[in-house]
PDB file of N, CA and C in Angstrom:
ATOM      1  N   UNK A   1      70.465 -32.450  48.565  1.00  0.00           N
ATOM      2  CA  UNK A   1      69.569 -31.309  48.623  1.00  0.00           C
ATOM      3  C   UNK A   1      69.161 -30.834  47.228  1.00  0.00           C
ATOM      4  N   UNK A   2      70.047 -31.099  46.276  1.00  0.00           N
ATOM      5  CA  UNK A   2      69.695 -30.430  44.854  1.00  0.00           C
ATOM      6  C   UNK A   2      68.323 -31.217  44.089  1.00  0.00           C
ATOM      7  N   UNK A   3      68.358 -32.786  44.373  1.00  0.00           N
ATOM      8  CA  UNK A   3      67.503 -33.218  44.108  1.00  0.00           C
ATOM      9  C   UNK A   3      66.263 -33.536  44.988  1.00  0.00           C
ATOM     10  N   UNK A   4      66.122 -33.091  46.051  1.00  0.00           N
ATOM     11  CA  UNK A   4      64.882 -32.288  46.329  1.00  0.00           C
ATOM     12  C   UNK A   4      64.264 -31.198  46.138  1.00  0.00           C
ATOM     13  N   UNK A   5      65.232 -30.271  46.136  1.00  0.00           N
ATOM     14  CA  UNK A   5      65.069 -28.811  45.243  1.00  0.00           C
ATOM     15  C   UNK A   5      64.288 -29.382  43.918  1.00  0.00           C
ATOM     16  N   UNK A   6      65.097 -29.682  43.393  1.00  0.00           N
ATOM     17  CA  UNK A   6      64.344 -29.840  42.221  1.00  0.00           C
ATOM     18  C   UNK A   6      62.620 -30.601  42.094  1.00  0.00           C
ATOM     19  N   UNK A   7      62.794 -31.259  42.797  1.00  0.00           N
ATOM     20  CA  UNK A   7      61.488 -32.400  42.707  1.00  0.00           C
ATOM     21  C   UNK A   7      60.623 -31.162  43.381  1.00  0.00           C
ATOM     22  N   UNK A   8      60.583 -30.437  44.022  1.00  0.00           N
ATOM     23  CA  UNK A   8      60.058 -29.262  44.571  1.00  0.00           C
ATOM     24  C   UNK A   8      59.531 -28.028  44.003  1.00  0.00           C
ATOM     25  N   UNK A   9      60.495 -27.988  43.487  1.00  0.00           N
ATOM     26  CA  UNK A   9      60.289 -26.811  42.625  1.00  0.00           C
ATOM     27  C   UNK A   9      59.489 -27.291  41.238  1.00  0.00           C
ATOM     28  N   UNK A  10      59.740 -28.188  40.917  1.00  0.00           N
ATOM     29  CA  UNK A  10      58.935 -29.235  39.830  1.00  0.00           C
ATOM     30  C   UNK A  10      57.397 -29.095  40.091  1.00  0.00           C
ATOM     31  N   UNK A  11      57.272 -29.687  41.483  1.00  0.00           N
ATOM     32  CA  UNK A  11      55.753 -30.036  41.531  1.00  0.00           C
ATOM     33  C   UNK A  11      55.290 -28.447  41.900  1.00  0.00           C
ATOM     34  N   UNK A  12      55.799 -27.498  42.633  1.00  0.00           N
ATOM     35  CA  UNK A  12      55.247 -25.832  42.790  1.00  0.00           C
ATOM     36  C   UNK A  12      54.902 -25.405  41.213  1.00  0.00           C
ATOM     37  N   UNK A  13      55.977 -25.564  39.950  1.00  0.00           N
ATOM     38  CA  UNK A  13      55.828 -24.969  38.799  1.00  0.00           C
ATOM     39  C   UNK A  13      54.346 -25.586  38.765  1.00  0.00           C
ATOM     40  N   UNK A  14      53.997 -27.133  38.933  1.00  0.00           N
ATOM     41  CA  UNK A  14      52.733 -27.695  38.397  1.00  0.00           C
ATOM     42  C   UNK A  14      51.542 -27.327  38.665  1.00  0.00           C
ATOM     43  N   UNK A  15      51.985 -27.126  40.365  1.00  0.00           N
ATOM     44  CA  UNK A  15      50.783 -26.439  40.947  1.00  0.00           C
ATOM     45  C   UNK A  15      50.172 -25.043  40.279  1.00  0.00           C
ATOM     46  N   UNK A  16      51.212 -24.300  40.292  1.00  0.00           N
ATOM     47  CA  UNK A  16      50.812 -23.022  39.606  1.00  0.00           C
ATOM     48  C   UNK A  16      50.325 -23.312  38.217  1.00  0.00           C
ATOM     49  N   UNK A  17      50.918 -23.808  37.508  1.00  0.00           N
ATOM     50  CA  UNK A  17      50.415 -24.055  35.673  1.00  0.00           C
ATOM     51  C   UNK A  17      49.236 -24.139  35.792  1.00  0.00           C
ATOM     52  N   UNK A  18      48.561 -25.531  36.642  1.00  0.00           N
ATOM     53  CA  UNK A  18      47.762 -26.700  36.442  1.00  0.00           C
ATOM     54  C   UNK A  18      46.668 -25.545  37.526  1.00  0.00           C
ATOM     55  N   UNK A  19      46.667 -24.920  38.667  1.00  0.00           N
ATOM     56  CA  UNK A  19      45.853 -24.576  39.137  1.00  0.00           C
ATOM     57  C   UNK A  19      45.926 -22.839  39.250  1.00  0.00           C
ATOM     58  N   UNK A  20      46.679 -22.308  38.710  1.00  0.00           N
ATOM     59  CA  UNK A  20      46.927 -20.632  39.090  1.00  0.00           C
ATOM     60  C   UNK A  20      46.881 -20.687  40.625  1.00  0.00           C
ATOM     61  N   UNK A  21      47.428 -21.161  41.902  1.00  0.00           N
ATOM     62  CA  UNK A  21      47.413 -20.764  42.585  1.00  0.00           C
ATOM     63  C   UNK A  21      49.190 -20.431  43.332  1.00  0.00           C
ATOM     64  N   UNK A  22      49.084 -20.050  44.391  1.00  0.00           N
ATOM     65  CA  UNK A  22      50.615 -19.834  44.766  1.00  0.00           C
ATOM     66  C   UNK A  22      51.297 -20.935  45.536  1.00  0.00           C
ATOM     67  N   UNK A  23      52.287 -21.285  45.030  1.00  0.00           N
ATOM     68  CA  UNK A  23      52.934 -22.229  45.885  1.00  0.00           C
ATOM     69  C   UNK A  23      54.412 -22.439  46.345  1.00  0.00           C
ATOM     70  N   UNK A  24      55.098 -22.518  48.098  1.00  0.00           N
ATOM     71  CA  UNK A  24      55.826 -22.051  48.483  1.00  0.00           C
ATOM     72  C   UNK A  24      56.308 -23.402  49.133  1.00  0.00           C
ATOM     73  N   UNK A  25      57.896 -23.684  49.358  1.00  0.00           N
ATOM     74  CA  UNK A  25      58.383 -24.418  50.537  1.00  0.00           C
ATOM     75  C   UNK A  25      58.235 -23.316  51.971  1.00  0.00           C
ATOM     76  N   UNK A  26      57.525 -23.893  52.595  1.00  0.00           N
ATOM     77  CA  UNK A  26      57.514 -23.407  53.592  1.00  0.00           C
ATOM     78  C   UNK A  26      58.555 -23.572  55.489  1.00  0.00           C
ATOM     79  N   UNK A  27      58.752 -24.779  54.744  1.00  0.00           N
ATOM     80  CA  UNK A  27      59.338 -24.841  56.420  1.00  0.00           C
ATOM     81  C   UNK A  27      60.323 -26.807  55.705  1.00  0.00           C
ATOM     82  N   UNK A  28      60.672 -26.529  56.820  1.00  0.00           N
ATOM     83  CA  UNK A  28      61.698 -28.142  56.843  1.00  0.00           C
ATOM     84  C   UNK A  28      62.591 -27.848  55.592  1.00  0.00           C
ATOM     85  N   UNK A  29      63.219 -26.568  55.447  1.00  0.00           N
ATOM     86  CA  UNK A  29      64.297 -26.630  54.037  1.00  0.00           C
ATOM     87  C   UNK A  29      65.745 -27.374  53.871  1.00  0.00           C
ATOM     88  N   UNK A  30      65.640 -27.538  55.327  1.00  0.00           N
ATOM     89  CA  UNK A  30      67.106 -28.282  55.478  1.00  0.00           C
ATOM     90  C   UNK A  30      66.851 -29.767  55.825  1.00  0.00           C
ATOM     91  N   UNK A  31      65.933 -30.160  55.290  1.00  0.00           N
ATOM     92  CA  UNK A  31      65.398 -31.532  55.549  1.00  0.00           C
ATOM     93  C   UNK A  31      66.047 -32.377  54.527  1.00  0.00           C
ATOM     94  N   UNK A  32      66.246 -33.539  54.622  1.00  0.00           N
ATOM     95  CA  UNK A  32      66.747 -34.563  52.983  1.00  0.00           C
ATOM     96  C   UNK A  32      65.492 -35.338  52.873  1.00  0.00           C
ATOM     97  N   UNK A  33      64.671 -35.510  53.940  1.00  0.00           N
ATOM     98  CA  UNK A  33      63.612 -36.574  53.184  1.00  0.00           C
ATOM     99  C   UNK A  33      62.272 -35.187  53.550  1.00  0.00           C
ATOM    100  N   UNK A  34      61.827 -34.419  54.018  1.00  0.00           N
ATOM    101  CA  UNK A  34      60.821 -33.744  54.250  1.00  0.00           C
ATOM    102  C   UNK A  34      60.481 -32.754  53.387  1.00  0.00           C
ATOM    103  N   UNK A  35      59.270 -32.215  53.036  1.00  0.00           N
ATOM    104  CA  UNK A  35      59.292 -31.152  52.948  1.00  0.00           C
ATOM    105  C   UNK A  35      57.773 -30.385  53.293  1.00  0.00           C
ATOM    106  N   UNK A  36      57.830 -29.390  53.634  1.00  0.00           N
ATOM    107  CA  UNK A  36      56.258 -28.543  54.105  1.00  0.00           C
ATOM    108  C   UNK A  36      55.872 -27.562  52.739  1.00  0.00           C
ATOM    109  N   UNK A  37      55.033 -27.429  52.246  1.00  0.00           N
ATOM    110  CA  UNK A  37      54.550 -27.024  51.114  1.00  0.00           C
ATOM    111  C   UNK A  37      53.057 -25.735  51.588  1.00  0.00           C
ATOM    112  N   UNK A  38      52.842 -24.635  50.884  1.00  0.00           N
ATOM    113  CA  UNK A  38      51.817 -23.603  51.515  1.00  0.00           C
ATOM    114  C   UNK A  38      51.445 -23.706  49.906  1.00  0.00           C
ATOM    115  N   UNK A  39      49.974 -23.634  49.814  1.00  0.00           N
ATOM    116  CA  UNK A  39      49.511 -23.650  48.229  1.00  0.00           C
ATOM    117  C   UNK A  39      48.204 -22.205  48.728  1.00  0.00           C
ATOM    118  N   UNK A  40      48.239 -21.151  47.943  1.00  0.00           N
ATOM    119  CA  UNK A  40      47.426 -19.726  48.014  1.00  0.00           C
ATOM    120  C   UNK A  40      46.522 -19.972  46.869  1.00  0.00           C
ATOM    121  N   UNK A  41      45.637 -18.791  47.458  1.00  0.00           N
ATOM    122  CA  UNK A  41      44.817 -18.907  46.160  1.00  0.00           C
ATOM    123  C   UNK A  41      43.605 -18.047  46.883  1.00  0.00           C
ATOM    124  N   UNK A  42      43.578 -16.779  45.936  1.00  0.00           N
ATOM    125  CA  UNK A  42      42.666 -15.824  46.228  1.00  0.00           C
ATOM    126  C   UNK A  42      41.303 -15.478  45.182  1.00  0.00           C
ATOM    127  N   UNK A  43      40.222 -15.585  45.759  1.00  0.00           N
ATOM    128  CA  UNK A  43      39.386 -15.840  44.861  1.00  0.00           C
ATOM    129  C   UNK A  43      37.564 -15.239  45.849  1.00  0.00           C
ATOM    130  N   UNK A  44      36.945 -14.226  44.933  1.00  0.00           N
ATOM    131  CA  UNK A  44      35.570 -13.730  45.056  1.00  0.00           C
ATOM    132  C   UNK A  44      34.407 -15.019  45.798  1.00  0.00           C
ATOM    133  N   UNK A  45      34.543 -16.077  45.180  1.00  0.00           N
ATOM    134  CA  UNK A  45      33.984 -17.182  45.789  1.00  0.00           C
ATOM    135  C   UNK A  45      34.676 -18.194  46.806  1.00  0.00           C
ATOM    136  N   UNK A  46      34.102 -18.606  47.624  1.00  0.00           N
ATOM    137  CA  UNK A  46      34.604 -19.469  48.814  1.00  0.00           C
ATOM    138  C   UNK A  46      34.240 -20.986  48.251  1.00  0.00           C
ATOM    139  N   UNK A  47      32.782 -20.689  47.484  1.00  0.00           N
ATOM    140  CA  UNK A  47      32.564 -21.966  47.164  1.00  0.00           C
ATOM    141  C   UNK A  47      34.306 -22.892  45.848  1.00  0.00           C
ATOM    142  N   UNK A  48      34.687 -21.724  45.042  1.00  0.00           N
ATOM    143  CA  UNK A  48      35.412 -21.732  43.793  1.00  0.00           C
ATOM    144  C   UNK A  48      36.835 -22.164  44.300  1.00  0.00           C
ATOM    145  N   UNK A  49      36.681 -21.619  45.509  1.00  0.00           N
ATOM    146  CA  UNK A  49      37.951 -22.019  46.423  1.00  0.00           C
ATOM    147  C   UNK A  49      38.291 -23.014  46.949  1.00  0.00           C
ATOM    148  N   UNK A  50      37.313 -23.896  47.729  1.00  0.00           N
ATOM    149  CA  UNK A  50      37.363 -25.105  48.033  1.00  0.00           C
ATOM    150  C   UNK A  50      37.535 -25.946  47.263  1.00  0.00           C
ATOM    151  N   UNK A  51      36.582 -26.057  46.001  1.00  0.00           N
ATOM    152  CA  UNK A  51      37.099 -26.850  45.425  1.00  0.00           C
ATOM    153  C   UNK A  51      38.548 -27.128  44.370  1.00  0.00           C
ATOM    154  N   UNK A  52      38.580 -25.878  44.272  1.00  0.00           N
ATOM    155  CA  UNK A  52      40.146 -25.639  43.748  1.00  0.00           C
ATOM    156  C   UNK A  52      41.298 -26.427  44.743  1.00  0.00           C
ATOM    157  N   UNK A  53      41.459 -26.078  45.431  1.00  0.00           N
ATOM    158  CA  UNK A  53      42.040 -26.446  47.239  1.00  0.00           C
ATOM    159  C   UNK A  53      41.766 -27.799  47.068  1.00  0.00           C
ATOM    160  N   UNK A  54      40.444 -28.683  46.932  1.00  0.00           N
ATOM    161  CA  UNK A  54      40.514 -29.550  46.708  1.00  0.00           C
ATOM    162  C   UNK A  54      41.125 -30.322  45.989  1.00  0.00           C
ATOM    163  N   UNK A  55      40.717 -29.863  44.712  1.00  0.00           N
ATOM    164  CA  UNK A  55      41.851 -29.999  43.979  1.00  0.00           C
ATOM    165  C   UNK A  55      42.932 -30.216  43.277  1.00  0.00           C
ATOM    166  N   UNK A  56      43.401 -29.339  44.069  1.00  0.00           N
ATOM    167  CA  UNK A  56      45.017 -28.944  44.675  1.00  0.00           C
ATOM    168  C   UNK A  56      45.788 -30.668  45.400  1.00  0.00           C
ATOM    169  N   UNK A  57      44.598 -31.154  46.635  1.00  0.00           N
ATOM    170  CA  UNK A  57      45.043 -31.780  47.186  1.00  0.00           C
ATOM    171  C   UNK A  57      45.129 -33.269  46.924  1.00  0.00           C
ATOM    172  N   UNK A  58      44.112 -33.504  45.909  1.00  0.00           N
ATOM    173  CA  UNK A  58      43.938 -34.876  44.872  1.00  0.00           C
ATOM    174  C   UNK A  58      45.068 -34.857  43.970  1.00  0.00           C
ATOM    175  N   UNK A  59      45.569 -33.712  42.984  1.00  0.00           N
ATOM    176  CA  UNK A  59      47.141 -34.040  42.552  1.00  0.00           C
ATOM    177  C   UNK A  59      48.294 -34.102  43.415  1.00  0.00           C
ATOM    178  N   UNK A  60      47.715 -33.543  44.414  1.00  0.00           N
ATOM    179  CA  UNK A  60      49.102 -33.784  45.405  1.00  0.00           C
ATOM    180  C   UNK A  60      49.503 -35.363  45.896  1.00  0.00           C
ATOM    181  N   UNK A  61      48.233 -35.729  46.204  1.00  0.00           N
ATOM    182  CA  UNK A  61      48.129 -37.400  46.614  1.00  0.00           C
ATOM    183  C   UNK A  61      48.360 -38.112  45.277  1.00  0.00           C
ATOM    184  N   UNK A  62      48.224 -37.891  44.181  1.00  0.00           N
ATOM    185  CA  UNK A  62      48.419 -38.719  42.777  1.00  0.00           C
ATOM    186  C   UNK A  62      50.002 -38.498  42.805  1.00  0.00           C
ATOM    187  N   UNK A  63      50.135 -37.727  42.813  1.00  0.00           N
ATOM    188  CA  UNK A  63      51.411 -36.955  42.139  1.00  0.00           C
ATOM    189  C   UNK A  63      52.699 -37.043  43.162  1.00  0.00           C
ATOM    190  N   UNK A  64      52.332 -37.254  44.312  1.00  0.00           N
ATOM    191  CA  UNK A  64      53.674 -36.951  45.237  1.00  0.00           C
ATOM    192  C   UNK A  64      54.378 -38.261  45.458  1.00  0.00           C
ATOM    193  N   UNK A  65      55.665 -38.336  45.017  1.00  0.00           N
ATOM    194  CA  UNK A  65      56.152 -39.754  45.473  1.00  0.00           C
ATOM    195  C   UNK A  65      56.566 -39.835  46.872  1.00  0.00           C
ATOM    196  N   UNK A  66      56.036 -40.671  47.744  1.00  0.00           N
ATOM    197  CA  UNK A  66      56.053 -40.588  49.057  1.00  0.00           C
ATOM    198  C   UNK A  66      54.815 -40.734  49.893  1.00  0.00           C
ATOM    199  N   UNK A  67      54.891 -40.202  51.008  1.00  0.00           N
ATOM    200  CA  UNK A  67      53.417 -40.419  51.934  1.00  0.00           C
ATOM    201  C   UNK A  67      53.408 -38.525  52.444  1.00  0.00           C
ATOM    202  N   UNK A  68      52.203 -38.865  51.978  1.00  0.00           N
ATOM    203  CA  UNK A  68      51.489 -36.880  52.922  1.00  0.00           C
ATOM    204  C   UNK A  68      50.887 -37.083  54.026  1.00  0.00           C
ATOM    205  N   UNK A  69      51.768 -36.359  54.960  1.00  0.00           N
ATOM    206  CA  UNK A  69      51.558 -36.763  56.108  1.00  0.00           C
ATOM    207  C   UNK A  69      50.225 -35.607  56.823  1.00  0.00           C
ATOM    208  N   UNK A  70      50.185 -34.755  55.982  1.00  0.00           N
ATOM    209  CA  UNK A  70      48.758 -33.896  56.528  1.00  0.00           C
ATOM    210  C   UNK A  70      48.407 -32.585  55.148  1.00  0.00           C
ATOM    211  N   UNK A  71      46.989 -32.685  55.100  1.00  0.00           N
ATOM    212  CA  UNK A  71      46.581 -31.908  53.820  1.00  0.00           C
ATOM    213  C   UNK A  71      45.681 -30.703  55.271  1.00  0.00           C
ATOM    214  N   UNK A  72      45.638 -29.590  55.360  1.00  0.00           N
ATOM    215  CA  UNK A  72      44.921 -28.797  55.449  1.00  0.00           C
ATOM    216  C   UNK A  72      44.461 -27.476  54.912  1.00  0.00           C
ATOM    217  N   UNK A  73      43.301 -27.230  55.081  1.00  0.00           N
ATOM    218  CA  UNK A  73      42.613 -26.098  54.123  1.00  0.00           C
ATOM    219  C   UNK A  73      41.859 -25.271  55.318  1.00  0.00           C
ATOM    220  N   UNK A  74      42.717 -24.079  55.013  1.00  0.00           N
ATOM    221  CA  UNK A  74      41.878 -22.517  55.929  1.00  0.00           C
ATOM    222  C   UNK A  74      41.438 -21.976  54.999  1.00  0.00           C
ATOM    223  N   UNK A  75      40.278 -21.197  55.619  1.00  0.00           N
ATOM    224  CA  UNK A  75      39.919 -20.427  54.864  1.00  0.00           C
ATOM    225  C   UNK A  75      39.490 -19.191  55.164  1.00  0.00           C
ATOM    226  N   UNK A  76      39.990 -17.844  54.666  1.00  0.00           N
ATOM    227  CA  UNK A  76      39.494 -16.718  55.158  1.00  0.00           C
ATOM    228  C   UNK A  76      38.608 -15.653  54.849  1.00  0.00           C
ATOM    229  N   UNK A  77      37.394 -14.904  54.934  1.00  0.00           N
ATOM    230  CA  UNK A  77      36.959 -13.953  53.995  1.00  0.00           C
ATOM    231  C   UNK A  77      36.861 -12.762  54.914  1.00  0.00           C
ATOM    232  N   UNK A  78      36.914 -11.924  53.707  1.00  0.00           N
ATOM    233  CA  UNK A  78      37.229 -10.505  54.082  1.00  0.00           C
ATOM    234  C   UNK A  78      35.834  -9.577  53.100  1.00  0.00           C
ATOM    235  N   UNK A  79      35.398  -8.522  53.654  1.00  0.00           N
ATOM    236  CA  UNK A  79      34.569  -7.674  53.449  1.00  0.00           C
ATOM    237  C   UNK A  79      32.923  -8.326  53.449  1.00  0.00           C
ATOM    238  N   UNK A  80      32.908  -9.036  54.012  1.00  0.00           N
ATOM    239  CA  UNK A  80      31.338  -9.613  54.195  1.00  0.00           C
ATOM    240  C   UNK A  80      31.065  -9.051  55.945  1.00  0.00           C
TER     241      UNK A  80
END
């Protein structure tokens, strides 16, 4: 478990550095080979967002040793 922690917490620090957005283990913590990942990111433009998100999800596929088994992107706006 320590060395998933770590490899985890590794690639969240990157996410945040590399993109300012938020990034969380979300679910499967007691997993040895899994893990579920939530990446945030609040922003005036929707357009600025997507592609950020995008991204997001091209270093994830470079960067993750292993297979990603699903990338999805919601999106919400508020005061329009």
């Amino acid at each position: 478990m320590k060395e998933k922690r770590s490899v985890i917490n590794s690639l969240k620090q990157r996410l945040r550095n590399t993109f300012y957005v938020s990034a969380a283990e979300v679910d499967l913590h007691d997993s040895l080979g899994y893990a579920e990942l939530g990446v945030a990111l609040v922003t005036n433009s929707r357009t600025h967002g997507e592609k950020v998100m995008q991204k997001v999800g091209l270093f994830l596929e470079r960067h993750v040793h292993g297979r990603i088994y699903d990338l999805h992107t919601h999106v919400e706006e508020y005061g329009r």
